[in-house]
C-alpha atoms as a PDB file:
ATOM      1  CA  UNK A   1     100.555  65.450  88.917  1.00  0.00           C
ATOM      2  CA  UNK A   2     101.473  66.958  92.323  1.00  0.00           C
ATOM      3  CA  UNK A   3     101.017  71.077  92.510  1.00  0.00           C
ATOM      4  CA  UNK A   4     103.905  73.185  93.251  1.00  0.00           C
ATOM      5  CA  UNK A   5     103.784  75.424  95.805  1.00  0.00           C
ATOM      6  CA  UNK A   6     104.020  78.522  93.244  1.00  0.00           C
ATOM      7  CA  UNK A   7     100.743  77.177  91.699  1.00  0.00           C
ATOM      8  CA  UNK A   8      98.577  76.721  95.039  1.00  0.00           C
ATOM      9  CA  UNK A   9     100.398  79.969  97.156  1.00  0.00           C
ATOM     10  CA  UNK A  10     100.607  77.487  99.931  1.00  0.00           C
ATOM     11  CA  UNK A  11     103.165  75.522 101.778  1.00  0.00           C
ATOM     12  CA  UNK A  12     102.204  72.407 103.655  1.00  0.00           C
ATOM     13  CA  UNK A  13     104.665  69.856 103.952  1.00  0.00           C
ATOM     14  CA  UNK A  14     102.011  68.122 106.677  1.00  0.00           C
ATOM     15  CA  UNK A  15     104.026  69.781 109.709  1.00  0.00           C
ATOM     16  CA  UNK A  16     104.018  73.619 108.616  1.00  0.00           C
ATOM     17  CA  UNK A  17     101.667  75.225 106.962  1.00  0.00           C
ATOM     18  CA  UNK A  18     102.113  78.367 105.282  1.00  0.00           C
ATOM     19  CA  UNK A  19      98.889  80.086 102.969  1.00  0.00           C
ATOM     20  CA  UNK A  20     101.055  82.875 101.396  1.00  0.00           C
ATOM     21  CA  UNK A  21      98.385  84.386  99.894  1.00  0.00           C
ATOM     22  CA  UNK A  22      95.564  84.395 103.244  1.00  0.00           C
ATOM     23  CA  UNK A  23      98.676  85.061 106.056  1.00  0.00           C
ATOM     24  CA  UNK A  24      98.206  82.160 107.592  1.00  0.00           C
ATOM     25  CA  UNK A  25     100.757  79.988 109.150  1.00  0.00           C
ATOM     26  CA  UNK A  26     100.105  76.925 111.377  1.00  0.00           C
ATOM     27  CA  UNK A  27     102.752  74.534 112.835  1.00  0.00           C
ATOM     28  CA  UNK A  28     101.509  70.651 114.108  1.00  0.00           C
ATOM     29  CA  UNK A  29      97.870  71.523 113.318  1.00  0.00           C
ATOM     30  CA  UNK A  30      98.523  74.895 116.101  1.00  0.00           C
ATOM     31  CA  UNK A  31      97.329  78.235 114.041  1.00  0.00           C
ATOM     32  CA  UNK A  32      99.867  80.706 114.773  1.00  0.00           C
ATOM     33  CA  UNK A  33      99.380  84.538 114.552  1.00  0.00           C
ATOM     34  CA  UNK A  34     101.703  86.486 113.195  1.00  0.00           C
ATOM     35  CA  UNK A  35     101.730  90.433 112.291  1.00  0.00           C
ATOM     36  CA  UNK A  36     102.644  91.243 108.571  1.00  0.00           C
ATOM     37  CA  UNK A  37     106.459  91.881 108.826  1.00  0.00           C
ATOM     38  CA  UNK A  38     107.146  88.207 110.244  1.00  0.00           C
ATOM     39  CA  UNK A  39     104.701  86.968 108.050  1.00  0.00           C
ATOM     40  CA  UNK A  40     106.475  87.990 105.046  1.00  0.00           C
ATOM     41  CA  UNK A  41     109.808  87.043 106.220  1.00  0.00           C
ATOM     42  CA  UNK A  42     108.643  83.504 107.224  1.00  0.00           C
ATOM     43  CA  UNK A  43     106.775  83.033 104.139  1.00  0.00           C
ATOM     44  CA  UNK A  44     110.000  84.501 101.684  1.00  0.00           C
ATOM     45  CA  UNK A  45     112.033  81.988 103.938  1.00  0.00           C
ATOM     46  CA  UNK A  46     109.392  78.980 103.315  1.00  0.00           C
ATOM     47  CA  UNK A  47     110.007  79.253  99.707  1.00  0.00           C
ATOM     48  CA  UNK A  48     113.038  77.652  99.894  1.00  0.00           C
ATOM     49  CA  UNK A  49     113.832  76.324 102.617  1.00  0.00           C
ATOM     50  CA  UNK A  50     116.912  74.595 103.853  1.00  0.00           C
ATOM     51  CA  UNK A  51     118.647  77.059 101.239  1.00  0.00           C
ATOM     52  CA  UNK A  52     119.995  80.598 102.761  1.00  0.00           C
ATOM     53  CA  UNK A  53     118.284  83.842 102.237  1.00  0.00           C
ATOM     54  CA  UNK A  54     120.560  86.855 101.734  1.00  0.00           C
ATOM     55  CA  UNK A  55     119.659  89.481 104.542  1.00  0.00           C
ATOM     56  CA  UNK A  56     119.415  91.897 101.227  1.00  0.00           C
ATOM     57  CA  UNK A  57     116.718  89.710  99.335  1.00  0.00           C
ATOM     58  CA  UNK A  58     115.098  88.973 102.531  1.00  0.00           C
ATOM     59  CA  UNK A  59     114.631  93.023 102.921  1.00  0.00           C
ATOM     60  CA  UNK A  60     113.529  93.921  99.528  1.00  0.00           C
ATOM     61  CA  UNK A  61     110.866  91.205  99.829  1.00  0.00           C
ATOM     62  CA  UNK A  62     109.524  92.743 102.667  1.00  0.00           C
ATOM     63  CA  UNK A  63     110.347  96.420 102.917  1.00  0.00           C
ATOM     64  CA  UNK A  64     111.484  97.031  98.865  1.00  0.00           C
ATOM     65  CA  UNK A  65     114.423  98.719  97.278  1.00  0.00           C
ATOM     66  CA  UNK A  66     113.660 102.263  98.222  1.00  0.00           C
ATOM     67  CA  UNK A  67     114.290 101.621 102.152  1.00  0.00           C
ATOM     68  CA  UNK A  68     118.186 100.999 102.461  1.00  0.00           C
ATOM     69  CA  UNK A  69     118.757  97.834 104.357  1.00  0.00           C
ATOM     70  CA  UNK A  70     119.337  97.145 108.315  1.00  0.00           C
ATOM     71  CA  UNK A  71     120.269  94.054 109.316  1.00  0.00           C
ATOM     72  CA  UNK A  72     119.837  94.816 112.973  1.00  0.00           C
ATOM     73  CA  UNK A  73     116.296  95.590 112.398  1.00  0.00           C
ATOM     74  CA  UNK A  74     115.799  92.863 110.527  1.00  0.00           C
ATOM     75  CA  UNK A  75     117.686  90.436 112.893  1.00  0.00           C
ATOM     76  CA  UNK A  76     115.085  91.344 115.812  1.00  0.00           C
ATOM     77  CA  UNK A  77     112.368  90.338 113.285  1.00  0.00           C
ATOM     78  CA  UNK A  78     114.118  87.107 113.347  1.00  0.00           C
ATOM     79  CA  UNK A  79     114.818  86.980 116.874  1.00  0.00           C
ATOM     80  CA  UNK A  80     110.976  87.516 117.249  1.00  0.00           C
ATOM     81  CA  UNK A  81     109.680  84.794 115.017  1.00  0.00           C
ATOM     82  CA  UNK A  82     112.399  81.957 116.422  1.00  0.00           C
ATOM     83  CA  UNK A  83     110.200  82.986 119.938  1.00  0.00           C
ATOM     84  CA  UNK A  84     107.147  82.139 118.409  1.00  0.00           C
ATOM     85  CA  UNK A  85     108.137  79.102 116.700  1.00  0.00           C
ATOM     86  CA  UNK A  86     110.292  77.576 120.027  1.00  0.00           C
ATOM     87  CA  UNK A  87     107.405  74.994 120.570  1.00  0.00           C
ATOM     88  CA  UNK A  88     107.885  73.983 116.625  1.00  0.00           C
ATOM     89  CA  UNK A  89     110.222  71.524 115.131  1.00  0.00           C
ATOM     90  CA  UNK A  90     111.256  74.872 113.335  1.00  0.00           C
ATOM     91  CA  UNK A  91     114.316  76.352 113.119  1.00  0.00           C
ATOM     92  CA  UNK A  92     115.991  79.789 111.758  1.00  0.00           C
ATOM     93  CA  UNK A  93     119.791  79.894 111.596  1.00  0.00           C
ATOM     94  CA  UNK A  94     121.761  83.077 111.140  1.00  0.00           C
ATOM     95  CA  UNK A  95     124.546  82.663 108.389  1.00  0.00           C
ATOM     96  CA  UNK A  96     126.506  85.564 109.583  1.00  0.00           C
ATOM     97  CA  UNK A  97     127.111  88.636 107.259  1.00  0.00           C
ATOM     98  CA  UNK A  98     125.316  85.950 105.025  1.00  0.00           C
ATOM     99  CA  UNK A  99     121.303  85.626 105.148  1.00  0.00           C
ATOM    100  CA  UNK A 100     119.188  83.643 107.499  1.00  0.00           C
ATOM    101  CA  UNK A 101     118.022  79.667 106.762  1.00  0.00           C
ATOM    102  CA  UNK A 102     115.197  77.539 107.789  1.00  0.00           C
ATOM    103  CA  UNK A 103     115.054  74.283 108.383  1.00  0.00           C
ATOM    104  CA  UNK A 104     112.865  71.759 110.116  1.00  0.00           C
ATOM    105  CA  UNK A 105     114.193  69.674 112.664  1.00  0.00           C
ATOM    106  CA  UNK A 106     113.898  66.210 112.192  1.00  0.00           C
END
């Protein structure tokens, strides 16, 4: 029986690799650094990807309830992390006054 990602903490679908647990992220066998914010908004969006995020749910994952939500901060995070991942079949859309979505480019 295959392990679900919930089970192992870890994405790997053989192109992008995410250890949610460790804060690791590669992309075509290249390690990637990233600091803790973009971390944890790449690894909320790897958890279901190709399905939209809501800006809101992406925020409380990251930041929690008690800091009210700013989608312009949030939105350079974004900016910010499509940069890094420009070399990567890897891509973040903006569903506006929606959520962000990721998705892997064929």
């Amino acid at each position: 029986r295959r392990r679900t990602q919930s089970e192992t903490g870890v994405h790997d679908d053989g192109y992008l690799r995410v250890e949610h647990d460790n804060y690791y992220v590669s992309c075509g066998g290249r390690s990637i650094n990233l600091p803790r914010t973009e971390f944890l908004i790449l690894s909320r969006l790897v958890r279901t990807p190709g399905r939209i995020v809501t800006a809101t749910e992406l925020w409380e994952y990251v930041w929690g309830k008690a800091k009210p939500v700013n989608t312009e901060s949030l939105h350079v995070y974004i900016y910010r992390l499509r940069n890094k991942f420009a070399d990567c079949r890897l891509s973040i859309e903006t569903m506006v006054n929606v959520g962000y979505r990721l998705s892997l480019e064929e």
